[in-house]
Protein backbone atom coordinates (compact mmCIF):
# COMPACT_ATOMS: atom_id res chain seq x y z
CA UNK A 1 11.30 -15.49 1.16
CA UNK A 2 13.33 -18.73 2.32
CA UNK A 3 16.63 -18.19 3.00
CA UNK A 4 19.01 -20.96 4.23
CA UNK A 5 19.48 -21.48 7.27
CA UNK A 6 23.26 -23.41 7.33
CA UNK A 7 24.30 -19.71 5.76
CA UNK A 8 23.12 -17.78 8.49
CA UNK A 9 24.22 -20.17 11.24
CA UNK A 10 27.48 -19.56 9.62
CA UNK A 11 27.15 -15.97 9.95
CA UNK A 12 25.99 -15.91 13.05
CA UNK A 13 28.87 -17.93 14.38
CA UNK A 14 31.20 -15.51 13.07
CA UNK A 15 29.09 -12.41 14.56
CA UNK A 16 29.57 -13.88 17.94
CA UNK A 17 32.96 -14.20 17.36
CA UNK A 18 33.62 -10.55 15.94
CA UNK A 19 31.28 -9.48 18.95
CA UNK A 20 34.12 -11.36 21.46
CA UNK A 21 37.02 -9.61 20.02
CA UNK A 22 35.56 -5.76 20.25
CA UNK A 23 34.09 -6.36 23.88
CA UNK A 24 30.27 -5.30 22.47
CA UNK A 25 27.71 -5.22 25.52
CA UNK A 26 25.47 -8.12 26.08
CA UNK A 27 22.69 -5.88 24.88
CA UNK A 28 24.63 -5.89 21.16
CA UNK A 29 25.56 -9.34 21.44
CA UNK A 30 22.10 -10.31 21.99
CA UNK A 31 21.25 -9.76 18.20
CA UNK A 32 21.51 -11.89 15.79
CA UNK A 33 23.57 -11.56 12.32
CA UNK A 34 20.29 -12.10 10.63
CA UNK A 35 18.66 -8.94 12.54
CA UNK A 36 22.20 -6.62 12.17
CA UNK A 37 21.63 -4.24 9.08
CA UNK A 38 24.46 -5.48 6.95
CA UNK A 39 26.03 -4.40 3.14
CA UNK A 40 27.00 -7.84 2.58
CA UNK A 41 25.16 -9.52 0.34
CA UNK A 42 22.95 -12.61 1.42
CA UNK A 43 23.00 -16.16 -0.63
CA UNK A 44 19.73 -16.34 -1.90
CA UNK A 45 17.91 -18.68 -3.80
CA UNK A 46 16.73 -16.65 -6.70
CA UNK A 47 16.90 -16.29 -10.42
CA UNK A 48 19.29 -13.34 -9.02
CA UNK A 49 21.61 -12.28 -6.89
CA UNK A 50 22.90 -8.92 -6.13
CA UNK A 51 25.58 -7.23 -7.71
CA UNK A 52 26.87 -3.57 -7.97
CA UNK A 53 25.37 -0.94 -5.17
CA UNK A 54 25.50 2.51 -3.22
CA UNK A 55 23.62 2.86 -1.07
CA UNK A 56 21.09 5.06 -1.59
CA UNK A 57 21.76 5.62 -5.11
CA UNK A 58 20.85 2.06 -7.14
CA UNK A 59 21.27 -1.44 -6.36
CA UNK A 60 21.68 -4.45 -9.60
CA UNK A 61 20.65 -7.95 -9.79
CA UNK A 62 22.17 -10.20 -12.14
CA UNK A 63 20.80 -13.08 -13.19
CA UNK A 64 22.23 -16.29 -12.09
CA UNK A 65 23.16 -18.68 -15.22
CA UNK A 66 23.08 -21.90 -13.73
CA UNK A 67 19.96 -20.76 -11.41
CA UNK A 68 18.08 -24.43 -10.37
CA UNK A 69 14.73 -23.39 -11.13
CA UNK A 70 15.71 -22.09 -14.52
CA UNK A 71 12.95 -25.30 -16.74
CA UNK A 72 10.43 -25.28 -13.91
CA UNK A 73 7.24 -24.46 -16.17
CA UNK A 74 6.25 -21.19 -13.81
CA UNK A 75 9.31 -19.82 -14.94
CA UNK A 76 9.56 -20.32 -18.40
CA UNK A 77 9.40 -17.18 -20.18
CA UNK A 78 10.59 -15.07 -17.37
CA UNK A 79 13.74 -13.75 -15.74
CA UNK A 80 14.94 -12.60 -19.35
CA UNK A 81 17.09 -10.08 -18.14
CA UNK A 82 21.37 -10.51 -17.65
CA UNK A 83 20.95 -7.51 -15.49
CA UNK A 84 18.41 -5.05 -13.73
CA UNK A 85 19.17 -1.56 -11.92
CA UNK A 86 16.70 -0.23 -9.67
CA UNK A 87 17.93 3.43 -9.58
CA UNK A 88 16.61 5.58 -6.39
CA UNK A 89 15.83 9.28 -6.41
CA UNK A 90 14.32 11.57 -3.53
CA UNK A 91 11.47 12.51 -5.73
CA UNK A 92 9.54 11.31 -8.34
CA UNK A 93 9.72 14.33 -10.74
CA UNK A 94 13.49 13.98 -10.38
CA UNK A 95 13.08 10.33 -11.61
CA UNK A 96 11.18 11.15 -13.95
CA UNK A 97 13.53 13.36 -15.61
CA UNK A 98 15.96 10.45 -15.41
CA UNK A 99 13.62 8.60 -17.43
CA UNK A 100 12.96 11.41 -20.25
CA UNK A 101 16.33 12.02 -21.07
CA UNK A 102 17.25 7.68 -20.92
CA UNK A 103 18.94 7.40 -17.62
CA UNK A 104 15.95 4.94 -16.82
CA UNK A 105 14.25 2.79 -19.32
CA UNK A 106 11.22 1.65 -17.80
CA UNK A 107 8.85 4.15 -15.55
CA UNK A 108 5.68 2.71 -14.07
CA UNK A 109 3.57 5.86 -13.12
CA UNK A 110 1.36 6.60 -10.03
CA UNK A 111 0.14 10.14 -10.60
CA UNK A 112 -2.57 10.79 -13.10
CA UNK A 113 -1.90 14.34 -13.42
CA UNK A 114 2.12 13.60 -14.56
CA UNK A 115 -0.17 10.68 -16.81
CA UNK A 116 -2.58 12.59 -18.61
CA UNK A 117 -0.38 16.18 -18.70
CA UNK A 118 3.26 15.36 -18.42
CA UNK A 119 3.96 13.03 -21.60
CA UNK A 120 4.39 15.71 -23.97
CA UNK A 121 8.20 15.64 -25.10
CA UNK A 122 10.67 14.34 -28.18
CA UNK A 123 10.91 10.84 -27.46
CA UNK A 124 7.20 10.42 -27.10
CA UNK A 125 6.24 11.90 -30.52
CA UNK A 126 8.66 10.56 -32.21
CA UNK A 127 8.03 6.73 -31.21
CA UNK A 128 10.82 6.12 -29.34
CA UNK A 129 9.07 5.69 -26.02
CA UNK A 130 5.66 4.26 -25.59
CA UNK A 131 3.23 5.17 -23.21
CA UNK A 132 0.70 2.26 -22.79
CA UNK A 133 -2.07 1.41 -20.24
CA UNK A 134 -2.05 -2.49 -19.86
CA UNK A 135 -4.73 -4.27 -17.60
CA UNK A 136 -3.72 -5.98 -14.49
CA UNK A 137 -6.40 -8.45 -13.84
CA UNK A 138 -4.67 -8.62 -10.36
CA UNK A 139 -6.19 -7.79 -6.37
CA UNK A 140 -6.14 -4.31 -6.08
CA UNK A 141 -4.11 -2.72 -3.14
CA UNK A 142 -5.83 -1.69 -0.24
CA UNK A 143 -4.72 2.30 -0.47
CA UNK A 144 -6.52 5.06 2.22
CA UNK A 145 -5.70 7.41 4.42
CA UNK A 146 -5.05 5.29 7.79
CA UNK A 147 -6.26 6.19 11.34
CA UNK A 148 -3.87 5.63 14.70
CA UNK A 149 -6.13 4.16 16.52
CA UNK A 150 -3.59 4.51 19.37
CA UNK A 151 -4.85 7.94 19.42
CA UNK A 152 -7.90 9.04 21.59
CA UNK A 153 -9.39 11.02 19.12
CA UNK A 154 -9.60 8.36 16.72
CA UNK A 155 -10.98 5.91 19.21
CA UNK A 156 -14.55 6.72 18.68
CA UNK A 157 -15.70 4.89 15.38
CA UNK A 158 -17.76 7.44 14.94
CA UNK A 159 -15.15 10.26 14.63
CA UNK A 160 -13.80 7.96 12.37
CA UNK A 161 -16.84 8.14 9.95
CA UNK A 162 -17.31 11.30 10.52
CA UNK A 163 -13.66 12.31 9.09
CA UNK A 164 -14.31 9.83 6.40
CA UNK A 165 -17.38 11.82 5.24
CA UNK A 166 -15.15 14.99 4.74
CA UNK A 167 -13.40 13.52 1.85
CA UNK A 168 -15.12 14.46 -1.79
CA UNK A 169 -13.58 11.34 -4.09
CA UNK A 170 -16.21 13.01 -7.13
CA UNK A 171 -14.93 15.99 -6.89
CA UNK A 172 -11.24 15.23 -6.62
CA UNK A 173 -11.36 12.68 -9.24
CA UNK A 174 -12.75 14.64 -11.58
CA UNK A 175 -10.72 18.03 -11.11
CA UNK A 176 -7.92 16.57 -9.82
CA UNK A 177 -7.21 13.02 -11.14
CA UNK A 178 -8.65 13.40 -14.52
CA UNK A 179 -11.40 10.90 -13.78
CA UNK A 180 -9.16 8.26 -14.14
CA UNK A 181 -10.10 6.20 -11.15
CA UNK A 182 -12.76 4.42 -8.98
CA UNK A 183 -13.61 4.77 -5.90
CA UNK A 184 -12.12 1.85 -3.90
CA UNK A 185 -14.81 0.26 -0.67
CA UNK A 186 -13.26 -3.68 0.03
CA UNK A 187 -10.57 -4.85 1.53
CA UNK A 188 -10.39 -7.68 -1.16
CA UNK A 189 -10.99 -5.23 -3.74
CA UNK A 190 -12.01 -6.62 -7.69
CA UNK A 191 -11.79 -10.42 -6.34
CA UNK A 192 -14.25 -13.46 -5.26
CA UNK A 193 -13.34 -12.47 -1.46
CA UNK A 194 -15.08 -8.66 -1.65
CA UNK A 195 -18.23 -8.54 0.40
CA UNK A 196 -21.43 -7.88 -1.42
CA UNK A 197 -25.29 -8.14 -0.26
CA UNK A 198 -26.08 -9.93 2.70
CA UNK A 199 -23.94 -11.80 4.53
CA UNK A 200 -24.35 -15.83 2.98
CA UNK A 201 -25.22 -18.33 5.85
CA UNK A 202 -21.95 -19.32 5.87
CA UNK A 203 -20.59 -15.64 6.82
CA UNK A 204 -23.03 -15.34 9.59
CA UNK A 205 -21.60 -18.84 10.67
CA UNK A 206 -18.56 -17.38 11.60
CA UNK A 207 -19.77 -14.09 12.33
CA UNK A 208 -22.51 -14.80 14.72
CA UNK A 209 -20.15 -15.62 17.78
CA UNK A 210 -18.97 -12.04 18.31
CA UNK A 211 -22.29 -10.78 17.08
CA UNK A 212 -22.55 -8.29 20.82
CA UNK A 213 -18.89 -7.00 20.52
CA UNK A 214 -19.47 -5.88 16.29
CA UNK A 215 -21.20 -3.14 14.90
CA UNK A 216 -24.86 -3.54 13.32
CA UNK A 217 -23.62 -3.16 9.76
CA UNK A 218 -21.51 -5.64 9.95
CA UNK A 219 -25.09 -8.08 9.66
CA UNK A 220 -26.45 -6.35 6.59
CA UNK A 221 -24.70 -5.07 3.46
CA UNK A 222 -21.06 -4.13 3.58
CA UNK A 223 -20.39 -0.46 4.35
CA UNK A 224 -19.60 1.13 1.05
CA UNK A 225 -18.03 5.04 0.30
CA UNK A 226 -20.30 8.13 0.49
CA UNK A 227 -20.98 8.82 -2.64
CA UNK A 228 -21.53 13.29 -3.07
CA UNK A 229 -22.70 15.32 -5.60
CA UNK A 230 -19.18 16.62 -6.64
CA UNK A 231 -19.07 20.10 -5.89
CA UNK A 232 -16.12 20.00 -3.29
CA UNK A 233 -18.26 20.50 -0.02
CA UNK A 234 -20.80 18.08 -0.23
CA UNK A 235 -23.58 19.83 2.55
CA UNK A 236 -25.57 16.88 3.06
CA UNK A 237 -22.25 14.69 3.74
CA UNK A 238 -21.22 17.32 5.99
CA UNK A 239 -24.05 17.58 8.26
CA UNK A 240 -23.92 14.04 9.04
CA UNK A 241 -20.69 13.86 9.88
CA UNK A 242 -21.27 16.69 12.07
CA UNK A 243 -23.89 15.23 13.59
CA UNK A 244 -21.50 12.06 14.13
CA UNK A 245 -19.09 14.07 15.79
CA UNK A 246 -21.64 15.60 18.37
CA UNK A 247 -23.29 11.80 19.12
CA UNK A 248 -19.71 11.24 19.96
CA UNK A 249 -19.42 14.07 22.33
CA UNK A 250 -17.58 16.57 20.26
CA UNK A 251 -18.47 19.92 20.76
CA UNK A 252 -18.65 23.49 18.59
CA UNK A 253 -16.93 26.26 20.38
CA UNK A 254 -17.26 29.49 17.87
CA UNK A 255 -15.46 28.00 14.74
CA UNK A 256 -13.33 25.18 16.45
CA UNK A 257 -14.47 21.66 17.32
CA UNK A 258 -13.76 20.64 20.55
CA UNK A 259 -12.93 16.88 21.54
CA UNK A 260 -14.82 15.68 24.59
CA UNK A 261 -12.00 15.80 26.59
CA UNK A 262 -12.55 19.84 25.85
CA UNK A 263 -9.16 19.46 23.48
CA UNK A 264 -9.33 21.26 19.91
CA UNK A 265 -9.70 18.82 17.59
CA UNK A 266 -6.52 18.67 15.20
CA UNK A 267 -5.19 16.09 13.31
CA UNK A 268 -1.55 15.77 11.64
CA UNK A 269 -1.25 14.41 8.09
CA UNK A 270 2.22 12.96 8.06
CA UNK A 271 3.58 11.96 4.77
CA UNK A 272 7.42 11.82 3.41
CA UNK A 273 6.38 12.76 0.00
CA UNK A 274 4.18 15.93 -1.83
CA UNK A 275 2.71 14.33 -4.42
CA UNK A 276 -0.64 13.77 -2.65
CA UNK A 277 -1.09 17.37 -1.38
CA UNK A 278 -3.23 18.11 -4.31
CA UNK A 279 -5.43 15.34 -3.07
CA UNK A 280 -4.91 16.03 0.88
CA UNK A 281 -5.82 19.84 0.78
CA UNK A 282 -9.47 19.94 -0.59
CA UNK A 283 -9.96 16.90 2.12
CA UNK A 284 -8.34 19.72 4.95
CA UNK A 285 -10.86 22.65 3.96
CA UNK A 286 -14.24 20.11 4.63
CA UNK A 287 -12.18 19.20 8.10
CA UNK A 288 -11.95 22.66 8.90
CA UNK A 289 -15.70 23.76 7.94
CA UNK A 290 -16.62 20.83 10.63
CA UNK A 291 -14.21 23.25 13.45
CA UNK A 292 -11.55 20.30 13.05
CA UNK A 293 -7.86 21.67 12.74
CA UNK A 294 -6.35 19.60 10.28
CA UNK A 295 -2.34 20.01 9.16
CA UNK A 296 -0.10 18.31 6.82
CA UNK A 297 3.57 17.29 7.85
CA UNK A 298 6.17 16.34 5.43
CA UNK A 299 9.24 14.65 6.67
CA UNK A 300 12.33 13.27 4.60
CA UNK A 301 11.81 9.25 4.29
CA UNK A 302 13.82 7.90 7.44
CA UNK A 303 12.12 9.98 10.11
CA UNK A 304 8.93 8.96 8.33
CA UNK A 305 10.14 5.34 8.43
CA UNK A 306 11.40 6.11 12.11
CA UNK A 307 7.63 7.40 12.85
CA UNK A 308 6.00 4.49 11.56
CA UNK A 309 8.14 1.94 13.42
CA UNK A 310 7.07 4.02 16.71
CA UNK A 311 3.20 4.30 15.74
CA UNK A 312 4.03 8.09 16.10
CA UNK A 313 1.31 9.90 14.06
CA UNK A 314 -2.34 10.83 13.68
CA UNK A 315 -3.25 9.79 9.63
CA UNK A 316 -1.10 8.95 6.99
CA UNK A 317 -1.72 7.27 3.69
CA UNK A 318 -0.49 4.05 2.86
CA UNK A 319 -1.04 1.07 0.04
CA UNK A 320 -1.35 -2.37 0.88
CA UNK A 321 -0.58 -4.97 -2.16
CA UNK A 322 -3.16 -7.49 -2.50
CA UNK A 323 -3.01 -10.69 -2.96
CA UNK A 324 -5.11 -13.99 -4.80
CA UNK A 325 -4.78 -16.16 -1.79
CA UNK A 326 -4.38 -14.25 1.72
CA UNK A 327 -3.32 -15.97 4.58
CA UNK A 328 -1.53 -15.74 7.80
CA UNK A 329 0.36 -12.24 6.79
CA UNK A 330 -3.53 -10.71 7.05
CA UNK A 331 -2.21 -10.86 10.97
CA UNK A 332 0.61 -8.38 10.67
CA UNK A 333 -1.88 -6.17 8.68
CA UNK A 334 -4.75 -6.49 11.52
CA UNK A 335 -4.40 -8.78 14.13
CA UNK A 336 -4.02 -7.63 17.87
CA UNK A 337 -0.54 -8.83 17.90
CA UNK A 338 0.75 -6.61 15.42
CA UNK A 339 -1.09 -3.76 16.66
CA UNK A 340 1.54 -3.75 19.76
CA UNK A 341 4.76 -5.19 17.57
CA UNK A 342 6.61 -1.93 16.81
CA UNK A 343 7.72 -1.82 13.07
CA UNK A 344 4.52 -4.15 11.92
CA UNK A 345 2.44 -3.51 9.56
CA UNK A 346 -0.40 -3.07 11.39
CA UNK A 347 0.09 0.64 11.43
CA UNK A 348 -3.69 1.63 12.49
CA UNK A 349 -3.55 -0.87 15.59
CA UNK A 350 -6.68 -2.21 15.15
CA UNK A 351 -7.53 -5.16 17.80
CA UNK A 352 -10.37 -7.12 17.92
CA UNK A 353 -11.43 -10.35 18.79
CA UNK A 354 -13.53 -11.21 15.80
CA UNK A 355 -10.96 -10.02 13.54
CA UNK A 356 -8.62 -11.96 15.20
CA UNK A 357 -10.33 -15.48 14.82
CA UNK A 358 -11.47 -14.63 11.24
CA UNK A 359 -7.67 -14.33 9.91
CA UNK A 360 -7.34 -17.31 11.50
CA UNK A 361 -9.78 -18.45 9.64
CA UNK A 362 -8.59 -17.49 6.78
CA UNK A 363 -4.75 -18.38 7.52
CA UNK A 364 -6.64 -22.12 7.90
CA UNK A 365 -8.73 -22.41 5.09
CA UNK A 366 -8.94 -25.68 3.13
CA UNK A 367 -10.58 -24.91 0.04
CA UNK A 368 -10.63 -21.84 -2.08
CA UNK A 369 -14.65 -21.19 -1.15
CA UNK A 370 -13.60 -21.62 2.60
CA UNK A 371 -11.65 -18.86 2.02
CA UNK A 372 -13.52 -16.66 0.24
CA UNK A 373 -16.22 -16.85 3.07
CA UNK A 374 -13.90 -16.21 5.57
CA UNK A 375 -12.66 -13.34 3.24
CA UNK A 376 -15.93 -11.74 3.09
CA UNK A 377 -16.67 -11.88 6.60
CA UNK A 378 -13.27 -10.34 7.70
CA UNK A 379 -14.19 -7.58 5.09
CA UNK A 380 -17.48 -6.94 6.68
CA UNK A 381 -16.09 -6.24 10.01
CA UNK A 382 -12.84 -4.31 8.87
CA UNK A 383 -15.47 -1.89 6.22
CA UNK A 384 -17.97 -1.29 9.42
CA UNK A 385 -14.62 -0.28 11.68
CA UNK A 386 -14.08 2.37 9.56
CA UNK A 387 -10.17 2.63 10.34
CA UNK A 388 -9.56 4.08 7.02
CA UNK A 389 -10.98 6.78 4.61
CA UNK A 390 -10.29 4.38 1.54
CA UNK A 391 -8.97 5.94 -1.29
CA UNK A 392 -8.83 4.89 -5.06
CA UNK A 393 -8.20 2.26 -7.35
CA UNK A 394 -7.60 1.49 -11.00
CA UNK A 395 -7.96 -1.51 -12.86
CA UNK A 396 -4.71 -0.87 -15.36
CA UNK A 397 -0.79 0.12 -14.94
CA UNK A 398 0.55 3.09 -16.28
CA UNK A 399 3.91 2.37 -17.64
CA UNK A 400 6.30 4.10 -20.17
CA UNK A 401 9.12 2.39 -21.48
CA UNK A 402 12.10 3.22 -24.18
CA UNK A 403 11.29 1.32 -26.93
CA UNK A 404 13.71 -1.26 -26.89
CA UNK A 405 11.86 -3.96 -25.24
CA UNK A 406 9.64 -6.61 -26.46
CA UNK A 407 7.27 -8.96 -24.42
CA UNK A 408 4.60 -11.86 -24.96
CA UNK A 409 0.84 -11.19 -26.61
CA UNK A 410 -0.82 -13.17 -23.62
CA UNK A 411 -0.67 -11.14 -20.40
CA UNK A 412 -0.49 -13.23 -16.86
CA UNK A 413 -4.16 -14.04 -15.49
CA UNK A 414 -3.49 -11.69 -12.84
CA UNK A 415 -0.63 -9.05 -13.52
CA UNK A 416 0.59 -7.25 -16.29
CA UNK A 417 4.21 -9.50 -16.79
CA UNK A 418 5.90 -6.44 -17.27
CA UNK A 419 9.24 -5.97 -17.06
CA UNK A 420 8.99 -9.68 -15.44
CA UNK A 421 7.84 -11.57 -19.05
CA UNK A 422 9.62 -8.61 -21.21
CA UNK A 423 12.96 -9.52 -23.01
CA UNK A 424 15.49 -7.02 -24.76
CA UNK A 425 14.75 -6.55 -28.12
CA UNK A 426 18.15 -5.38 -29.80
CA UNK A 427 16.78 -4.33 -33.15
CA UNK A 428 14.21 -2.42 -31.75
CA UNK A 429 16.98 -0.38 -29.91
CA UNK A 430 19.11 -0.36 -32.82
CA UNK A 431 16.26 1.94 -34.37
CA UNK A 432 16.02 4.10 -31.57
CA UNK A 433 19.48 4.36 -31.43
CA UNK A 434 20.09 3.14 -27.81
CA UNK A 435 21.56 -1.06 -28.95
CA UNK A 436 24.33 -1.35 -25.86
C-alpha cells in the first residue's frame, strides 16, 4: 500500500506534541504515529475510504466519487459498490447464520463439509440465494500445517518428514472433505514457477553454489506428498517415518517416543479456531501409534495473534496467498531476517543461505522466465526442507450470495472478480424482495 507521506509527517508532528503535554517516557515517545494503533482513520489513496465502525463488530468503506483513478482502464468495471460492510463474528457457523437469515449478503465458504451438507434451507430452494462454484484461474495459497523450527524437536529434517508421513490426505479427503480437493506439493502451486522434473540447467545454475549445505533431493525431482492407500493408518507410510525418527535418534520407550535428548516427544497444535479439528484428529491418532504425544490447543484470536508475534508454539496451520509475480515479500515469508523479526511472517523461522540468495533472485528478476527459474529453484529447496506438512488446494471458490447481484460473463484471467467486478442489480432484489 502507499500511503502519503506529508499526512503522516503531519501526524507525527502532532504525536510528539500530544506526547510533550502528558509527560510520556522516552520509551513511548520513541514510536512513531504511524506505528501507534490508532481509530482514526488514515487518508488513503483508494477507490475507498473508511466510514462507519466498532470495533470488533464491522467496519464500511464507501466509495470515493471523485476517486482519481476512477477511467484508468484496470479499473473500469470495478469498484461498483457506494458502500461495503465487512461484518466480524467469533465463529464461522455464527456468520453463517447471519448470512441465512440476510444479515450478510455475500458468504465465500472454506469448509467443504458446511459446502456439500449445510446448504439445505428456504432461501436456497426457492432461488433466492445461489450457491455457485466459479474457477479462480489464480496462484493457489500455500496452506499446511507449519513447523517452529525454533523448536529442537523440529530441528531435525528428518522428524520433520517423519511427522509429515503421519498425515492420510486420501483418507481425510474422502471421508472428511467430500473429495473435494487436491492434494497441494509446490510452493508456486498451479503456476509456470512450480518445480517439475529435473532441475533445467538454468536451476542448477543458481543452485549449484550451495550444492554441500542442501539436501540431495533438492538435485533431482521436487519432493512431492506421500501418496497412501486411504485407509486412515497407512502401515507402509508409518514404518518409514518410524524409521526416520530412529535415524534421527528418537527412541521407543514402551508406547512413548522419546526425543534424543531422552524428552517424550509431544507436540502442541495451536489454533484459534475448531473448524479444522475434524482434519487435525485422524492426523493425532497416526502421531500417537509412532509413541509421539500430540495435543491440540485452542485459544481465542488475540492470544493466538499474541503467540504468533512471539514464535510461541510447536505447529499451527496457516495459508499463504499466492501471487503471479513474487518478489521481495518472499523474504518476510522465508528469509533469515524474518525468521528473527518478531511479528513477521516467517512464522516457521526457516534460515538458509541458499534460500536467502534465491529470493533475491527472485526479488531481482528481469524477465518473467528469469523468474520462473529462480521460482523453481527456491521451490526445490523449500519442498526438500520439509518445514511444512502441506495441506490442500482447490482450483474454484465457493461462494453464496443473495440474489440481488449481477456481474460480467468474462471472469478475470486470474481471480474470480467477485464481489470486486459484481454491481447491484435492483430488479433482481426487487424479486427477492430485499430492493433497499
Amino acid at each position: 500500500p502507499i500511503f502519503s507521506k506529508a499526512y503522516w509527517e503531519r501526524e507525527n508532528a502532532e504525536k510528539i506534541r500530544t506526547d510533550a503535554v502528558q509527560g510520556l517516557s522516552e520509551a513511548n515517545k520513541g514510536e512513531t504515529a504511524f506505528e501507534v494503533v490508532t481509530l482514526k482513520p488514515p487518508l488513503g489513496s483508494g477507490a475507498y475510504k473508511v466510514g462507519k465502525f466498532e470495533p470488533g463488530r464491522f467496519i464500511e468503506f464507501e466509495r470515493v466519487p471523485d476517486y482519481w483513478g476512477n477511467k484508468l482502464p484496470v479499473n473500469v468495471g470495478t469498484s461498483n459498490f457506494d458502500n461495503i460492510r465487512y461484518v466480524y463474528y467469533r465463529e464461522r457457523p455464527i456468520a453463517f447464520e447471519a448470512f441465512k437469515n440476510g444479515t450478510v449478503s455475500f458468504h465465500q465458504e472454506f469448509t467443504s463439509r458446511n459446502w456439500a451438507l449445510g446448504y439445505d434451507f428456504p432461501a436456497i430452494r426457492d432461488g433466492r440465494i445461489k450457491k455457485e462454484n466459479i474457477p479462480n484461474n489464480a496462484p493457489t495459497s500455500t496452506q499446511g500445517w507449519l513447523f517452529n523450527l525454533r523448536r529442537e524437536q523440529f530441528k531435525d529434517p528428518r522428524v520433520r518428514q517423519a511427522i509429515g508421513l503421519a498425515f492420510d490426505f486420501e483418507w481425510v479427503n474422502k471421508n472428511i472433505m467430500f473429495s473435494s480437493y487436491e492434494r497441494l506439493n509446490s510452493y508456486f502451486q498451479n503456476t509456470d514457477m512450480e518445480a517439475k522434473g529435473l532441475p533445467s540447467p538454468e536451476e542448477l545454475a543458481l543452485l549449484e553454489p550451495f550444492r554441500a549445505s542442501l539436501p540431495e533431493a533438492v538435485f533431482g525431482e521436487p519432493v512431492m506428498a506421500p501418496v497412501s492407500d486411504g485407509s486412515g493408518s497407512d502401515r507402509n507410510l508409518l514404518r518409514k517415518a518410524f524409521e526416520l525418527l530412529k535415524a534421527a535418534g528418537c527412541e521407543l520407550k514402551g508406547a512413548t517416543l522419546h526425543l534424543p535428548n531422552g524428552r517424550p516427544f509431544e507436540i502442541e497444535f495451536l489454533a484459534f479456531d475448531p473448524s479444522m479439528q475434524p482434519h487435525t484428529l485422524p492426523f493425532h491418532r497416526n502421531l500417537e501409534l509412532l509413541g509421539i504425544k500430540p495435543r491440540s490447543r485452542i485459544v481465542d484470536a488475540s492470544q493466538y495473534q499474541a503467540r504468533m508475534n512471539e514464535f510461541d508454539f510447536d505447529i499451527v496451520s496457516r495459508a499463504i496467498g499466492g501471487s503471479t509475480t513474487p518478489g521481495e515479500g518472499m523474504d518476510d515469508l522465508y528469509g533469515s531476517r524474518g525468521a528473527v523479526r518478531k511479528g513477521s511472517y516467517n512464522i516457521s523461522g526457516i534460515a538458509h543461505p541458499a534460500i536467502d540468495a534465491l529470493i533475491d533472485k527472485v526479488a531481482k528478476a528481469h524477465s518473467r522466465e528469469e523468474l520462473n527459474i529462480s521460482c523453481r529453484a527456491l521451490d526445490r529447496v523449500l519442498r526438500a526442507g520439509y518445514y511444512w506438512v502441506p495441506m490442500w488446494y482447490k482450483a474454484v471458490d465457493w461462494y453464496a450470495y443473495w440474489d440481488e447481484y449481477s456481474r460480467p460473463e468474462m471472469l478475470p484471467r486470474y481471480g474470480t472478480g467477485a464481489p470486486g467486478t459484481w454491481w447491484y442489480d435492483i430488479e433482481k432484489a426487487k424479486r427477492i424482495g430485499r430492493a433497499s
